[in-house]
C-alpha atoms as a PDB file:
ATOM      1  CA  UNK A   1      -3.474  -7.166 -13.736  1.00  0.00           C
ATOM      2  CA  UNK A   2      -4.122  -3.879 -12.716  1.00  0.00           C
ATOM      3  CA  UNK A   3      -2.974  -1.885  -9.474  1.00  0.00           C
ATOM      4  CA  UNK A   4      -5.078  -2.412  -6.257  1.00  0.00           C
ATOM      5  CA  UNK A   5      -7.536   0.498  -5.748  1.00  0.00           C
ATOM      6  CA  UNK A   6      -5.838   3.288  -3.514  1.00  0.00           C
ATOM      7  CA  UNK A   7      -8.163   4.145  -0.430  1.00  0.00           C
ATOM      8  CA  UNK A   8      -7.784   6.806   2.223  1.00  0.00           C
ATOM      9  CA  UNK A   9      -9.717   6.472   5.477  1.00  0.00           C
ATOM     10  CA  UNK A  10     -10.908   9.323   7.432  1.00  0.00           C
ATOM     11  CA  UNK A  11     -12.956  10.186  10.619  1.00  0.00           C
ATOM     12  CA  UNK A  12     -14.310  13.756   9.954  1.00  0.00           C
ATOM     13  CA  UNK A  13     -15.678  16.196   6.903  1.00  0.00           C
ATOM     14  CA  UNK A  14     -12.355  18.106   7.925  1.00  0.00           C
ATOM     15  CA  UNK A  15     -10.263  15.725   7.424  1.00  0.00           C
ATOM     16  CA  UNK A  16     -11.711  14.326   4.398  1.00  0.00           C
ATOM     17  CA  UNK A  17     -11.356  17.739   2.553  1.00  0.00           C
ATOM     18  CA  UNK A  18      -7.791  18.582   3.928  1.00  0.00           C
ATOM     19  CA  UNK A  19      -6.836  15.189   1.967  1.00  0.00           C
ATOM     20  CA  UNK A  20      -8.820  16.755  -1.006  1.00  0.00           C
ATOM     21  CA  UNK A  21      -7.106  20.375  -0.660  1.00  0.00           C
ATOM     22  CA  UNK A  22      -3.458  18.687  -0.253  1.00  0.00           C
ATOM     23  CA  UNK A  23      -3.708  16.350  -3.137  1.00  0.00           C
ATOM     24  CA  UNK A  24      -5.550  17.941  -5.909  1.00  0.00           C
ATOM     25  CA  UNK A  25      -6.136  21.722  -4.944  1.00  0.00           C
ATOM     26  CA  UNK A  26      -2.186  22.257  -3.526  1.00  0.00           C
ATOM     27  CA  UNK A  27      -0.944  20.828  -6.584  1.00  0.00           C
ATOM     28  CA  UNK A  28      -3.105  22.154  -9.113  1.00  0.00           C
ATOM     29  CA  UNK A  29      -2.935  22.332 -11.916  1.00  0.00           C
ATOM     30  CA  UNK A  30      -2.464  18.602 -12.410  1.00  0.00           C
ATOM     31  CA  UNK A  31      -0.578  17.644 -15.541  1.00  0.00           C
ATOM     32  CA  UNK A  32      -2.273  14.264 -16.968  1.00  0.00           C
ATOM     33  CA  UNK A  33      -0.825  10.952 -18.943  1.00  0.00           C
ATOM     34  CA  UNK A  34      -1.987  12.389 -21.695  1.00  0.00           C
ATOM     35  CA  UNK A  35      -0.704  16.057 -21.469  1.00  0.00           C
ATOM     36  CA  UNK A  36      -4.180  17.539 -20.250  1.00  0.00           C
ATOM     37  CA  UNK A  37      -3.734  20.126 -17.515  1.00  0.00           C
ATOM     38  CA  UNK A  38      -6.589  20.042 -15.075  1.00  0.00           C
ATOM     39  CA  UNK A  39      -7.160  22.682 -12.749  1.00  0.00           C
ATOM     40  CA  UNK A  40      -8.448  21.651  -9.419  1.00  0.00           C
ATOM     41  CA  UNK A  41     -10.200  24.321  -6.623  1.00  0.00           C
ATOM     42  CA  UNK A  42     -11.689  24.216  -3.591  1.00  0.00           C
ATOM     43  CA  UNK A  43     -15.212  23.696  -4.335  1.00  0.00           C
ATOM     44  CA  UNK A  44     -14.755  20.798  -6.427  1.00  0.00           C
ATOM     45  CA  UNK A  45     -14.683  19.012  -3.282  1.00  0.00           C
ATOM     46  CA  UNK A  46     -18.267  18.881  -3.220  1.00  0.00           C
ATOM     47  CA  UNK A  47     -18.529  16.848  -6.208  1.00  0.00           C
ATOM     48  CA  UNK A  48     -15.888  14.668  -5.871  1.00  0.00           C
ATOM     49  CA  UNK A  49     -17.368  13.405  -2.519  1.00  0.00           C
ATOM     50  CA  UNK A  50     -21.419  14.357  -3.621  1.00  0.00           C
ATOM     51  CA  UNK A  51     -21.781  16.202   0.153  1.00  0.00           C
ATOM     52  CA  UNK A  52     -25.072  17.232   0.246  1.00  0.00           C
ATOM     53  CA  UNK A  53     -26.451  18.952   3.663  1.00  0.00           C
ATOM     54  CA  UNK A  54     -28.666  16.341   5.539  1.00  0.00           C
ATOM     55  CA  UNK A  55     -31.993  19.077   4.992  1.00  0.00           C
ATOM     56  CA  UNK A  56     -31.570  18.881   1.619  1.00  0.00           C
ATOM     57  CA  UNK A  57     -30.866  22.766   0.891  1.00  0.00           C
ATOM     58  CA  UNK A  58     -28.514  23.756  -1.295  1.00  0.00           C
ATOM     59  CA  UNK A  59     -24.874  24.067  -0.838  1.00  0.00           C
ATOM     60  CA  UNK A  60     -22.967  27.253  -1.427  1.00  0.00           C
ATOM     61  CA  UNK A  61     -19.322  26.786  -0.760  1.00  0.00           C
ATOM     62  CA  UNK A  62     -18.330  30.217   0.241  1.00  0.00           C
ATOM     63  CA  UNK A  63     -20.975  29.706   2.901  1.00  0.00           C
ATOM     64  CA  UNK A  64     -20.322  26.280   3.906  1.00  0.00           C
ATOM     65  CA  UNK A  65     -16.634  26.071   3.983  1.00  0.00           C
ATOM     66  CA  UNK A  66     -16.191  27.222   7.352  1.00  0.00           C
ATOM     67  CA  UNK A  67     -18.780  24.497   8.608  1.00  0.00           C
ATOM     68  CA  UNK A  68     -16.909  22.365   6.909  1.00  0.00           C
ATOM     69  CA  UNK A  69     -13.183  23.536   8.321  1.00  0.00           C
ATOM     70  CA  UNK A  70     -15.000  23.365  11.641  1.00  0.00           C
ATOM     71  CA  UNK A  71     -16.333  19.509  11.807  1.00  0.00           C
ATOM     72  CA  UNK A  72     -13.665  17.701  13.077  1.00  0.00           C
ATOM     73  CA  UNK A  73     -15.867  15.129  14.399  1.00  0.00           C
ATOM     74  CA  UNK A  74     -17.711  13.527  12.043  1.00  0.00           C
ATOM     75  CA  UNK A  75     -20.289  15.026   9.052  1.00  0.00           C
ATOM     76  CA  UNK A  76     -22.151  17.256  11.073  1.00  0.00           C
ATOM     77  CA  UNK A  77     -24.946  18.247   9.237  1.00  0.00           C
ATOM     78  CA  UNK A  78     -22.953  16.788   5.655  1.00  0.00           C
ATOM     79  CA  UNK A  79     -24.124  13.568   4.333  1.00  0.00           C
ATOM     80  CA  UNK A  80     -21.428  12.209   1.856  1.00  0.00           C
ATOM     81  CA  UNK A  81     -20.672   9.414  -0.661  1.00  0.00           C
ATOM     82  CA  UNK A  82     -18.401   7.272   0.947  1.00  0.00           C
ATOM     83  CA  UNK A  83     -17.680   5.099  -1.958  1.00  0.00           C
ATOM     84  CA  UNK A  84     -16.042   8.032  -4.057  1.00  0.00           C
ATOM     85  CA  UNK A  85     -14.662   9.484  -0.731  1.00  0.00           C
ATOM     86  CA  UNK A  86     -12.479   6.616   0.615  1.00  0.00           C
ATOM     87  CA  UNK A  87     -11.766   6.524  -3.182  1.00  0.00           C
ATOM     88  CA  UNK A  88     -10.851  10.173  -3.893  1.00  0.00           C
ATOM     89  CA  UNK A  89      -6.960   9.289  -4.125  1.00  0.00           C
ATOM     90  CA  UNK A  90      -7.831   6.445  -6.857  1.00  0.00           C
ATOM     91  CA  UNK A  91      -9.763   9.577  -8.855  1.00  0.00           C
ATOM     92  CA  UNK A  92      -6.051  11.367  -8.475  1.00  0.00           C
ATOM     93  CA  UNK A  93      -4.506   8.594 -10.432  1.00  0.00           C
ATOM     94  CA  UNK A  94      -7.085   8.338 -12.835  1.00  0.00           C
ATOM     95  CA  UNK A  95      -6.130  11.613 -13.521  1.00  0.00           C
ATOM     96  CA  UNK A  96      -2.213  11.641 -13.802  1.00  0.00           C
ATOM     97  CA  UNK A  97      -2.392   7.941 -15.653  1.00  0.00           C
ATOM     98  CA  UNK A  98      -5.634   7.626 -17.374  1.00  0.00           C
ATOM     99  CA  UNK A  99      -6.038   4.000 -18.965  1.00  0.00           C
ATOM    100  CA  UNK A 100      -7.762   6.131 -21.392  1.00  0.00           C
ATOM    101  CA  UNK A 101      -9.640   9.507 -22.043  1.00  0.00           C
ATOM    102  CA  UNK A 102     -12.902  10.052 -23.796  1.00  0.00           C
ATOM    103  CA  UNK A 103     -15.367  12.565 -25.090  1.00  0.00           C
ATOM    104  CA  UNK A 104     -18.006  10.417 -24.234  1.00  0.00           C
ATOM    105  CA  UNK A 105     -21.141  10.504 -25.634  1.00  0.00           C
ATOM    106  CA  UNK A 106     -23.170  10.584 -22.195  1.00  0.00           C
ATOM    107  CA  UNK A 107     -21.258  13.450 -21.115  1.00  0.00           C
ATOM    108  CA  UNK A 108     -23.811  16.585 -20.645  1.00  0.00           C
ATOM    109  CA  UNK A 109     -21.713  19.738 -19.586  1.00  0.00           C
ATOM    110  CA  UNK A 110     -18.663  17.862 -19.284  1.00  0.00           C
ATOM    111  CA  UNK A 111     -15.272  18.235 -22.160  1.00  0.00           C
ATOM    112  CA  UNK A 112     -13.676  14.030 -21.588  1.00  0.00           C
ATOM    113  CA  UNK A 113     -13.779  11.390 -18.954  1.00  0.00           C
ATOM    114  CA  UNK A 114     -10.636   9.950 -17.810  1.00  0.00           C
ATOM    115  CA  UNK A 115     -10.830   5.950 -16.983  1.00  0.00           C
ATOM    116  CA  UNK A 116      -8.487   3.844 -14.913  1.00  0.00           C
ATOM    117  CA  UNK A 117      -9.361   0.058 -14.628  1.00  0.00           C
ATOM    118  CA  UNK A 118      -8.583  -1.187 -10.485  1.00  0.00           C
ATOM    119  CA  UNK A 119      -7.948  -4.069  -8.877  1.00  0.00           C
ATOM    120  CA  UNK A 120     -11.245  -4.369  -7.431  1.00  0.00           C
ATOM    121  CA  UNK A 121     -14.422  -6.780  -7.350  1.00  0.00           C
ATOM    122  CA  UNK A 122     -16.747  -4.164  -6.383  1.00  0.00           C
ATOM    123  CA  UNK A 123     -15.846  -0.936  -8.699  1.00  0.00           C
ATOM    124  CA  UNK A 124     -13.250  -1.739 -10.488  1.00  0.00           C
ATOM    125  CA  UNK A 125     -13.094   1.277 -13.091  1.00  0.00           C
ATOM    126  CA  UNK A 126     -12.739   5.325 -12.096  1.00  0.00           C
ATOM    127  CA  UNK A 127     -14.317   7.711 -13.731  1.00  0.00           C
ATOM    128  CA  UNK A 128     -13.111  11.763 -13.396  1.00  0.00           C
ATOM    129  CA  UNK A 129     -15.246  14.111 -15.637  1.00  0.00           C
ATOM    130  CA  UNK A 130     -13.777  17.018 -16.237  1.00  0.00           C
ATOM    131  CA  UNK A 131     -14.811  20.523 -17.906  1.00  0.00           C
ATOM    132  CA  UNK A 132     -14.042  23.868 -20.014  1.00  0.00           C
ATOM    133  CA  UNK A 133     -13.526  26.610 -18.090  1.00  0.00           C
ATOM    134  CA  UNK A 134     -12.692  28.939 -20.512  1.00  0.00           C
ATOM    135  CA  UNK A 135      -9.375  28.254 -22.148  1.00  0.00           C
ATOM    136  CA  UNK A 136      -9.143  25.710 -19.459  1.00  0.00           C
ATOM    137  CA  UNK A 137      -9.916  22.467 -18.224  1.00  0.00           C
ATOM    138  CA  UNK A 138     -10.852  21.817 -14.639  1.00  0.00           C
ATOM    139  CA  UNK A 139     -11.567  18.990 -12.768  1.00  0.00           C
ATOM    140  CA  UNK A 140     -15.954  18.300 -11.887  1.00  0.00           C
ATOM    141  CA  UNK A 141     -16.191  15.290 -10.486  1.00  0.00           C
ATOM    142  CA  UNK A 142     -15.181  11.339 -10.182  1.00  0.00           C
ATOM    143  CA  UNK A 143     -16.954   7.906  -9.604  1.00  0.00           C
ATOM    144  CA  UNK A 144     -16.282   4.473  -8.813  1.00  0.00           C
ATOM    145  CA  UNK A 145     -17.958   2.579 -11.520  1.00  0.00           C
ATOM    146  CA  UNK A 146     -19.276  -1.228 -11.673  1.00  0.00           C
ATOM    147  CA  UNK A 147     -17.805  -3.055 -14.668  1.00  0.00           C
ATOM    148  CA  UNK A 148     -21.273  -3.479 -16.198  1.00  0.00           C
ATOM    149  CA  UNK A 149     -21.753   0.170 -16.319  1.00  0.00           C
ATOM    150  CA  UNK A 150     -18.892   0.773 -18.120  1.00  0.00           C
ATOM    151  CA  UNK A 151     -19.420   0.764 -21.952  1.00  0.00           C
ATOM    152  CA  UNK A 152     -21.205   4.089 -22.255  1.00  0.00           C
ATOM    153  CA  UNK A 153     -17.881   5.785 -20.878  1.00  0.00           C
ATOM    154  CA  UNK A 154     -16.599   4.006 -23.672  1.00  0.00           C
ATOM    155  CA  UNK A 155     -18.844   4.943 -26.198  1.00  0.00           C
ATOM    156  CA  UNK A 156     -17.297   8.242 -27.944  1.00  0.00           C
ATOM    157  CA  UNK A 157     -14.159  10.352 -28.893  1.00  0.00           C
ATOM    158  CA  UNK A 158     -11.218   8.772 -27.961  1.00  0.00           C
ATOM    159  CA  UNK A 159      -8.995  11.166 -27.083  1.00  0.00           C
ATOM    160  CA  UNK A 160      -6.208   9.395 -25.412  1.00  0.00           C
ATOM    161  CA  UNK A 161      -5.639   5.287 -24.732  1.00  0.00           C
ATOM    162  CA  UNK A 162      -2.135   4.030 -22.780  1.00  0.00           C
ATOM    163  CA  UNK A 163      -3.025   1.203 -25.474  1.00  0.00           C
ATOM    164  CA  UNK A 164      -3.598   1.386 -29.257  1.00  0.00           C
ATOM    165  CA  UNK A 165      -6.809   1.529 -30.647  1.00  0.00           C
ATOM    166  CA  UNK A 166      -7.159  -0.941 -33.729  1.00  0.00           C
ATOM    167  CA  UNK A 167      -7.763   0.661 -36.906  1.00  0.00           C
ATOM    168  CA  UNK A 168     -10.212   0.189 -39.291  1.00  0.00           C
END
């Protein structure tokens, strides 16, 4: 049976992002399962909680990190994905013991896709996407995922399984 899904809670954009910056940006680079370094920085935080600004503009994190350092009371003018935030420490783990990690096929810009199966009814698979930068690879984003939505992260490369894969 897999582990339980880990979930943070949190009461402001501040505090939500200090949890990012401690956990993925203070120990970056973060050495996966599999051997992957992935190098983690500060404005990945926008895509691994999809904060969008509540006018719709566009973000530009030089410009909006100090907005963000300064909302200790809520969002502000942030809206955010709560299901990947209160999740972000389950994307973490994906990452340092990936189930498995594809080149999948429905990846546009990204290199693989590491995927941990949870505990949960709801969404009980993570998904972290992560790119080439350069020689390197660096983190872009991560999602809770439905079992039912889970093949076409399947479908593709296998790079890495904590399981064999059957052969021929």
């Amino acid at each position: 049976m897999p582990s339980k899904t880990p979930t943070i809670h949190y009461a402001s954009l501040v505090e939500l992002y200090t949890v990012y910056v401690n956990e993925f940006v203070a120990k970056s680079p973060i050495v996966a399962g599999c051997g992957c370094k992935i190098h983690c920085y500060e404005h990945h935080f926008v895509h691994m909680v999809k904060l969008s600004k509540k006018d719709g503009s566009r973000l530009y994190f030089p410009d909006e990190k100090p907005i963000i350092l300064s909302t200790t009371s809520g969002f502000g003018c942030y809206e955010h994905e709560s299901r990947r935030a209160v999740r972000i420490m389950a994307s973490l783990e994906t990452l340092i013991r990936p189930d498995r990690v594809v080149r999948a096929e429905r990846l546009k810009t990204g290199d693989r896709a590491f995927i941990k199966e949870f505990g949960c009814s709801q969404y009980p698979f993570i998904i972290v996407m992560v790119h080439r930068d350069g020689d390197l690879l660096a983190l872009t984003t991560g999602q809770p995922t439905r079992r039912r939505n889970i093949r076409p992260w399947l479908a593709g490369t296998v790079l890495f399984s904590k399981t064999p894969q059957p052969s021929g």
